[in-house]
C-alpha atoms as a PDB file:
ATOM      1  CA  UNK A   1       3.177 -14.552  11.253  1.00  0.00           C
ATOM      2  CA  UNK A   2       5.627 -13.017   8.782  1.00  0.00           C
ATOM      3  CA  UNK A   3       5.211 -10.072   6.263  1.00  0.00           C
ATOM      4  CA  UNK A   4       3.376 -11.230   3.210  1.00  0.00           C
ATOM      5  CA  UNK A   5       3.311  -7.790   1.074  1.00  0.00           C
ATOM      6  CA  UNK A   6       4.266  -4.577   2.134  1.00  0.00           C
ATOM      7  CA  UNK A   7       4.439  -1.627   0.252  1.00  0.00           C
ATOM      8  CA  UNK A   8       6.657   1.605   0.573  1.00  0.00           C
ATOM      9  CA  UNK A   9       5.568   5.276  -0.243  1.00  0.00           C
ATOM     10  CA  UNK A  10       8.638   6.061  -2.643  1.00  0.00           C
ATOM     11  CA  UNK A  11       8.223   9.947  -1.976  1.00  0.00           C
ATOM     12  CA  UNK A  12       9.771  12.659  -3.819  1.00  0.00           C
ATOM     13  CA  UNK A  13      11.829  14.711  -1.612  1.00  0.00           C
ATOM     14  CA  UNK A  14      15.638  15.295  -0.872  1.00  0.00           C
ATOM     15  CA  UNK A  15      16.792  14.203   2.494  1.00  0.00           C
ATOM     16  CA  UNK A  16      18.483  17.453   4.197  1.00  0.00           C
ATOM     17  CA  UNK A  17      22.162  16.387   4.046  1.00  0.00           C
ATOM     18  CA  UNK A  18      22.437  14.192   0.855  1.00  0.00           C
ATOM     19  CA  UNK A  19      22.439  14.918  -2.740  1.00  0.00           C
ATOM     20  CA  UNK A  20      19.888  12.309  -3.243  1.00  0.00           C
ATOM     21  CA  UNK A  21      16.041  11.858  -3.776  1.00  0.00           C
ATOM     22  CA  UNK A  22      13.869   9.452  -0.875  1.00  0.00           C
ATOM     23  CA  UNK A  23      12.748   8.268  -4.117  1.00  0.00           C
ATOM     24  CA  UNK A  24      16.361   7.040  -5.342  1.00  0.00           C
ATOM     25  CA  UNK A  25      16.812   6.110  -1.876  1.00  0.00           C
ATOM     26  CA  UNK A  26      13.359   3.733  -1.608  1.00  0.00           C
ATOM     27  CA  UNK A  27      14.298   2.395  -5.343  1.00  0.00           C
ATOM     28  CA  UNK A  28      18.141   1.324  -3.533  1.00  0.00           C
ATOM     29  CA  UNK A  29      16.729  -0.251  -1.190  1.00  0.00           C
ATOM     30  CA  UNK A  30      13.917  -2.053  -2.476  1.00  0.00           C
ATOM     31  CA  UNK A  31      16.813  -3.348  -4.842  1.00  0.00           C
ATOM     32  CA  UNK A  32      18.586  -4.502  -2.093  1.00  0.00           C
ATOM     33  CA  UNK A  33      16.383  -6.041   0.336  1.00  0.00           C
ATOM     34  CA  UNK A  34      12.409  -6.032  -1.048  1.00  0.00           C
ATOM     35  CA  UNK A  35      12.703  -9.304  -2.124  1.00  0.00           C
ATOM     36  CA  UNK A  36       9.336 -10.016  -3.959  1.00  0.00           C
ATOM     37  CA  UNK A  37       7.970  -8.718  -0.211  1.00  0.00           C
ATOM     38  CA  UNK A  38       8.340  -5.486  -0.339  1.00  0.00           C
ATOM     39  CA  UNK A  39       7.079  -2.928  -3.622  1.00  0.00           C
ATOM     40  CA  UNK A  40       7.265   0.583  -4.527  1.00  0.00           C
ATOM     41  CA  UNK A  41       3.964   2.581  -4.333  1.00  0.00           C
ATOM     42  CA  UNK A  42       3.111   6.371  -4.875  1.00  0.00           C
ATOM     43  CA  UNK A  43      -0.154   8.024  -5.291  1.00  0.00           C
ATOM     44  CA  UNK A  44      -1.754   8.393  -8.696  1.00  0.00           C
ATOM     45  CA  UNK A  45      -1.933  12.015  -9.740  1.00  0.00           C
ATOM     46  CA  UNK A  46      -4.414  11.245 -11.836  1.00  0.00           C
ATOM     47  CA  UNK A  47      -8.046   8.948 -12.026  1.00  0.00           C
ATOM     48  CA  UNK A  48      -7.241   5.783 -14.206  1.00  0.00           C
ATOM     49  CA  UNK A  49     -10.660   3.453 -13.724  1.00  0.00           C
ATOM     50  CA  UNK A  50      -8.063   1.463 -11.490  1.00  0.00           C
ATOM     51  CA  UNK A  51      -7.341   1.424  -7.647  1.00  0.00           C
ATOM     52  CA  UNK A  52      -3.646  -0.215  -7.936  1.00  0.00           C
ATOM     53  CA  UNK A  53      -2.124   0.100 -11.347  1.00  0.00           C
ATOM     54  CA  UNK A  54       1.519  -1.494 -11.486  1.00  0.00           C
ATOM     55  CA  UNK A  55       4.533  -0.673 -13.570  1.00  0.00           C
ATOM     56  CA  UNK A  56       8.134  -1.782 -14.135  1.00  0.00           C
ATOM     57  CA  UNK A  57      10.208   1.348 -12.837  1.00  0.00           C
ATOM     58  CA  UNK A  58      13.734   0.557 -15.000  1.00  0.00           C
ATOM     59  CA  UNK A  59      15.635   4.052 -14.258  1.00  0.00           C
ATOM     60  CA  UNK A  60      16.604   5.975 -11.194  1.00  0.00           C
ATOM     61  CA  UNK A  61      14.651   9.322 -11.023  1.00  0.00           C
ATOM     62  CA  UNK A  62      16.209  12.510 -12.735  1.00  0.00           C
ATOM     63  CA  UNK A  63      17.367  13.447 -16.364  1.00  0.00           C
ATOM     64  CA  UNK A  64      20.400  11.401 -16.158  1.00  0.00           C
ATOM     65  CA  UNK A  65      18.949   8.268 -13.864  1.00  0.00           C
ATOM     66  CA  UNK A  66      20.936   5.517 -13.842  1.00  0.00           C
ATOM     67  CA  UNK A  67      19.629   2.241 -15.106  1.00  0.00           C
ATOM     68  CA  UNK A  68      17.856  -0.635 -12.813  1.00  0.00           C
ATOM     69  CA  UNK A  69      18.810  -3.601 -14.040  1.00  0.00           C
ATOM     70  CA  UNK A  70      15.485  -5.825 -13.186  1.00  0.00           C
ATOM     71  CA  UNK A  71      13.847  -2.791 -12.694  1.00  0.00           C
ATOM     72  CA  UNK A  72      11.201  -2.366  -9.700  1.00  0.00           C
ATOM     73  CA  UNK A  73       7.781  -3.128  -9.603  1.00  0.00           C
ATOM     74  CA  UNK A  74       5.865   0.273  -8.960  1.00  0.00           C
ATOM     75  CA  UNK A  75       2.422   0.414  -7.419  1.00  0.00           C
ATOM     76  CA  UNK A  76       0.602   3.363  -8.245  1.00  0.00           C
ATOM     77  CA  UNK A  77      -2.312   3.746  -5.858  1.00  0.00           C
ATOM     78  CA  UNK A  78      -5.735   5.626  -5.842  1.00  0.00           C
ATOM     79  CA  UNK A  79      -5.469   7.174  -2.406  1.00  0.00           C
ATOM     80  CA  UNK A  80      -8.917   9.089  -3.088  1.00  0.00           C
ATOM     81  CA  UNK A  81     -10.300   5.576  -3.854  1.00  0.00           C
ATOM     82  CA  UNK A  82      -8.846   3.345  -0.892  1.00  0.00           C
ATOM     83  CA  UNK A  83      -9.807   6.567   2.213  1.00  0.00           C
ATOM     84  CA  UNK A  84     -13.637   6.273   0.435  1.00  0.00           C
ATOM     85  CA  UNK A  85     -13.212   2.950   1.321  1.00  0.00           C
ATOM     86  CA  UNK A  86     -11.563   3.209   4.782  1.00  0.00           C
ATOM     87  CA  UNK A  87     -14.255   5.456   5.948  1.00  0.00           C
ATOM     88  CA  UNK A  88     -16.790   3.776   4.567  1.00  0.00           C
ATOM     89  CA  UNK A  89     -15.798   0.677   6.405  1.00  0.00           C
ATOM     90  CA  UNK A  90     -15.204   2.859   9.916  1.00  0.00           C
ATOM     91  CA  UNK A  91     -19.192   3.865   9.448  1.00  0.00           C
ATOM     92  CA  UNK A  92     -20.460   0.656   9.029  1.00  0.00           C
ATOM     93  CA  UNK A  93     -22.312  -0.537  12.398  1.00  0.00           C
ATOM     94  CA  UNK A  94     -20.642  -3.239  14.818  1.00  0.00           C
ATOM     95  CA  UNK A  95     -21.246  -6.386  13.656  1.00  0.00           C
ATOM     96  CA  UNK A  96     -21.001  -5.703   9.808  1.00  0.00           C
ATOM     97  CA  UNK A  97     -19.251  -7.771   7.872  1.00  0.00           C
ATOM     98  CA  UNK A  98     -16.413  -5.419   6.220  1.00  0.00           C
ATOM     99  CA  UNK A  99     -16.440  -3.159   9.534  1.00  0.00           C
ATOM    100  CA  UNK A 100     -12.879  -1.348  10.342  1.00  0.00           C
ATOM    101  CA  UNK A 101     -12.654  -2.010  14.107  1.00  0.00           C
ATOM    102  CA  UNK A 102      -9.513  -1.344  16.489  1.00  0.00           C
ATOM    103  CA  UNK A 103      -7.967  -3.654  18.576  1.00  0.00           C
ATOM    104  CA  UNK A 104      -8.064  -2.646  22.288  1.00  0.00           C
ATOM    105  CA  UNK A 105      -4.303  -1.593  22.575  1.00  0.00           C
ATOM    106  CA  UNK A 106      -4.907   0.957  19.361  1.00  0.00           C
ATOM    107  CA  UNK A 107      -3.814   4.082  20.429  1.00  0.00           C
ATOM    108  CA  UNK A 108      -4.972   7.864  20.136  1.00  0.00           C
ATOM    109  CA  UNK A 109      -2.426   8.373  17.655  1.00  0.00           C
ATOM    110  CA  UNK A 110      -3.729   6.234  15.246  1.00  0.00           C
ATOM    111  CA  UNK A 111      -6.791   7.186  15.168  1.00  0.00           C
ATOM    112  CA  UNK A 112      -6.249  10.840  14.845  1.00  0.00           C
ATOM    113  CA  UNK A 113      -4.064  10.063  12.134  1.00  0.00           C
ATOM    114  CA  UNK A 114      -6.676   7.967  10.193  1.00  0.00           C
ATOM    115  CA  UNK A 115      -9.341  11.228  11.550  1.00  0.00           C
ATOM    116  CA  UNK A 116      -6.373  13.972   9.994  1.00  0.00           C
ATOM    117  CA  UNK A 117      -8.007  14.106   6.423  1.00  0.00           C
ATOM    118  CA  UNK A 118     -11.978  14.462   5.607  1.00  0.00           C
ATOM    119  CA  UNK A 119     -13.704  15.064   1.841  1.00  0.00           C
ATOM    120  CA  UNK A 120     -15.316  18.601   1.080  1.00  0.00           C
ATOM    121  CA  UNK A 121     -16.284  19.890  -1.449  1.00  0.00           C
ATOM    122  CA  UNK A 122     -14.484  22.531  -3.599  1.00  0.00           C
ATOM    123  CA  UNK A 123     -15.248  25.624  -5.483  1.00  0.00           C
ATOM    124  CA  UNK A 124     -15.595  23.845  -8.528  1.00  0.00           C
ATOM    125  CA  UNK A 125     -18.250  21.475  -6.763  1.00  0.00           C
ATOM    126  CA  UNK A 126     -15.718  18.306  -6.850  1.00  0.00           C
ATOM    127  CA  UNK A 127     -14.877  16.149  -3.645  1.00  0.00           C
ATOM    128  CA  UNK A 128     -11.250  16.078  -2.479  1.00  0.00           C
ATOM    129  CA  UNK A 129      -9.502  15.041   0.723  1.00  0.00           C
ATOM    130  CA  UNK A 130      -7.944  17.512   2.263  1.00  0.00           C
ATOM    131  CA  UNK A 131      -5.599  17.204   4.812  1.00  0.00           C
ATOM    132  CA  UNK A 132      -6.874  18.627   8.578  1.00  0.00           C
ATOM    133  CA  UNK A 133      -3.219  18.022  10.723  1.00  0.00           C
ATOM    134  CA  UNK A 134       0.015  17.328   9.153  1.00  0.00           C
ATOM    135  CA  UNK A 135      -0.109  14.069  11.159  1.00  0.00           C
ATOM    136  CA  UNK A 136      -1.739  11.767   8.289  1.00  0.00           C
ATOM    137  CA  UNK A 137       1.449   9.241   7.749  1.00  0.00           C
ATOM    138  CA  UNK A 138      -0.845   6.047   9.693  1.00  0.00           C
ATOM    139  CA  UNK A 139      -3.903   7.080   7.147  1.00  0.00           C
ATOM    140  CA  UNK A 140      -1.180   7.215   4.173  1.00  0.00           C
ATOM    141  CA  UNK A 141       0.021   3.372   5.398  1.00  0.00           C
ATOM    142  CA  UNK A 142      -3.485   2.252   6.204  1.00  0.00           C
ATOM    143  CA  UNK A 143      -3.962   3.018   2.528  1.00  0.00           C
ATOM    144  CA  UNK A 144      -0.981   1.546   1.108  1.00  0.00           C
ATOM    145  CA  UNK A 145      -1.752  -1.810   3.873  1.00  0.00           C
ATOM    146  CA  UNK A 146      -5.514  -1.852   1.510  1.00  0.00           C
ATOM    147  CA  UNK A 147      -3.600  -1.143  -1.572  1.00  0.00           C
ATOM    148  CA  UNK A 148      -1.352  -4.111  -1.273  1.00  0.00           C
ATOM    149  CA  UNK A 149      -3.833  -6.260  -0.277  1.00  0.00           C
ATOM    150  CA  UNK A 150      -6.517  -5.081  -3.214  1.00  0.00           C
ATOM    151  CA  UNK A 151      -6.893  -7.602  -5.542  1.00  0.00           C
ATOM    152  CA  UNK A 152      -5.788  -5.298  -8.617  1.00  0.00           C
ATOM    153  CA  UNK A 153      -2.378  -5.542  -6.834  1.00  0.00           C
ATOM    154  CA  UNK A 154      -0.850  -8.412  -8.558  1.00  0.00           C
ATOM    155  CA  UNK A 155      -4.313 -10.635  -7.075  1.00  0.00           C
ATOM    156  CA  UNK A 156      -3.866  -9.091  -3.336  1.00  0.00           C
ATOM    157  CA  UNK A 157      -5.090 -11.549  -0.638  1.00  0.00           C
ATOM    158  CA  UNK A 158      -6.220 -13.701  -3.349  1.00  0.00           C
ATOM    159  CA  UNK A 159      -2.900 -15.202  -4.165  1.00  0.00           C
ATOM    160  CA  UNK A 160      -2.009 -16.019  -0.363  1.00  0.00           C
ATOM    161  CA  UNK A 161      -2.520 -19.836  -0.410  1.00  0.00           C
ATOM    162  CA  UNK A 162      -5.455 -21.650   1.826  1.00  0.00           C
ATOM    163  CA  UNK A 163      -3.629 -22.614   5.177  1.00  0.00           C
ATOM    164  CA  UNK A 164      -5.923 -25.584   4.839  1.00  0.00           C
ATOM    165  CA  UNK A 165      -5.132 -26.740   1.515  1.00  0.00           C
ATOM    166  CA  UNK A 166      -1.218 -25.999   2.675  1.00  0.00           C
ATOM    167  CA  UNK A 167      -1.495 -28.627   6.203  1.00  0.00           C
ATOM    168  CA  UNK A 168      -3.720 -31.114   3.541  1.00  0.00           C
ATOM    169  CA  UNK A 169      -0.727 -31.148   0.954  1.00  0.00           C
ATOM    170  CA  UNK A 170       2.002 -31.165   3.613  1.00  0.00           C
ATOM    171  CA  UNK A 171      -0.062 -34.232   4.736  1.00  0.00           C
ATOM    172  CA  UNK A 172       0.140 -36.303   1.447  1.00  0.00           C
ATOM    173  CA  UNK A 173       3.381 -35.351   0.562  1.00  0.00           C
ATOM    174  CA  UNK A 174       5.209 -36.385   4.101  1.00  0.00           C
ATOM    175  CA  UNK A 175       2.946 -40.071   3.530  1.00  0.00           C
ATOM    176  CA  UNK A 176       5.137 -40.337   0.018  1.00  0.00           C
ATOM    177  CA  UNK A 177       2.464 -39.446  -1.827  1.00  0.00           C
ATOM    178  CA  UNK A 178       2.580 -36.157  -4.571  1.00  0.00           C
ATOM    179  CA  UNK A 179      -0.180 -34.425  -5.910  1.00  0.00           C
END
């Protein structure tokens, strides 16, 4: 089965030996090789009412960013949003429809990666996540896997055609026939 959607965090660091952002260098090579398959994402910094928002990036970051010609379709995502919802889903009993379950093979890893974070409650009484081990990058692409498959992303799942409806027209149209 091939990659439908996939969506990389566009970060905002410099790499140690280049004069360059991993944010320029996502937004080169998203250019180059995303394709329609692969998208931009980053973390809203702020609470819009929306889980995925998207956006037409057009210029490099920096003062003096150079234009995109095309630009880049940037997801911003609702982290706080999609972990409520990945927890939620990991407390649900076996059996539950909506369950997150692990396949057999899942390591330790992955699951103390998706464990690293937890919500608490601040001095001024709000919920955050806050991070419990440094090792959270599997919960950070769990989030962005939900993200791109959300229906706010540019219809998520929703848009992936019915395989049935695909064999039924390949069907038709290999007897002569077109719908």
């Amino acid at each position: 089965m091939g990659i439908w959607r996939a969506g990389i965090d566009t970060g905002g660091s410099k790499y140690e030996a280049e004069n360059v952002t991993m944010t320029e260098a996502a937004y080169d090579w998203l250019r180059q090789y995303g394709r329609g398959k692969a998208f931009a994402t980053k973390g809203m910094s702020t609470v819009s009412g929306h889980r995925v928002k998207n956006s037409i990036i057009d210029r490099m970051p920096g003062p003096k960013g150079r234009r995109i010609p095309g630009g880049i379709v940037l997801f911003s995502i609702d982290t706080d949003s999609f972990k409520d919802m990945i927890h939620y889903r990991l407390e649900l009993k076996d059996g539950m429809n909506g369950r997150f379950t692990f396949h057999k093979d899942t390591g330790k890893d992955y699951v103390d990666h998706i464990l690293a974070e937890e919500k608490r409650r601040n001095r001024r009484g709000e919920y955050e996540w806050v991070n419990l081990s440094p090792r959270n990058h599997l919960l950070d692409c769990t989030v962005i896997g939900f993200a791109m498959a959300d229906p706010e992303a540019i219809g998520g799942v929703k848009v992936i055609p019915d395989p049935e409806d695909q064999r039924s027209r390949r069907r038709i149209i290999s007897r002569g026939v077109e719908e």
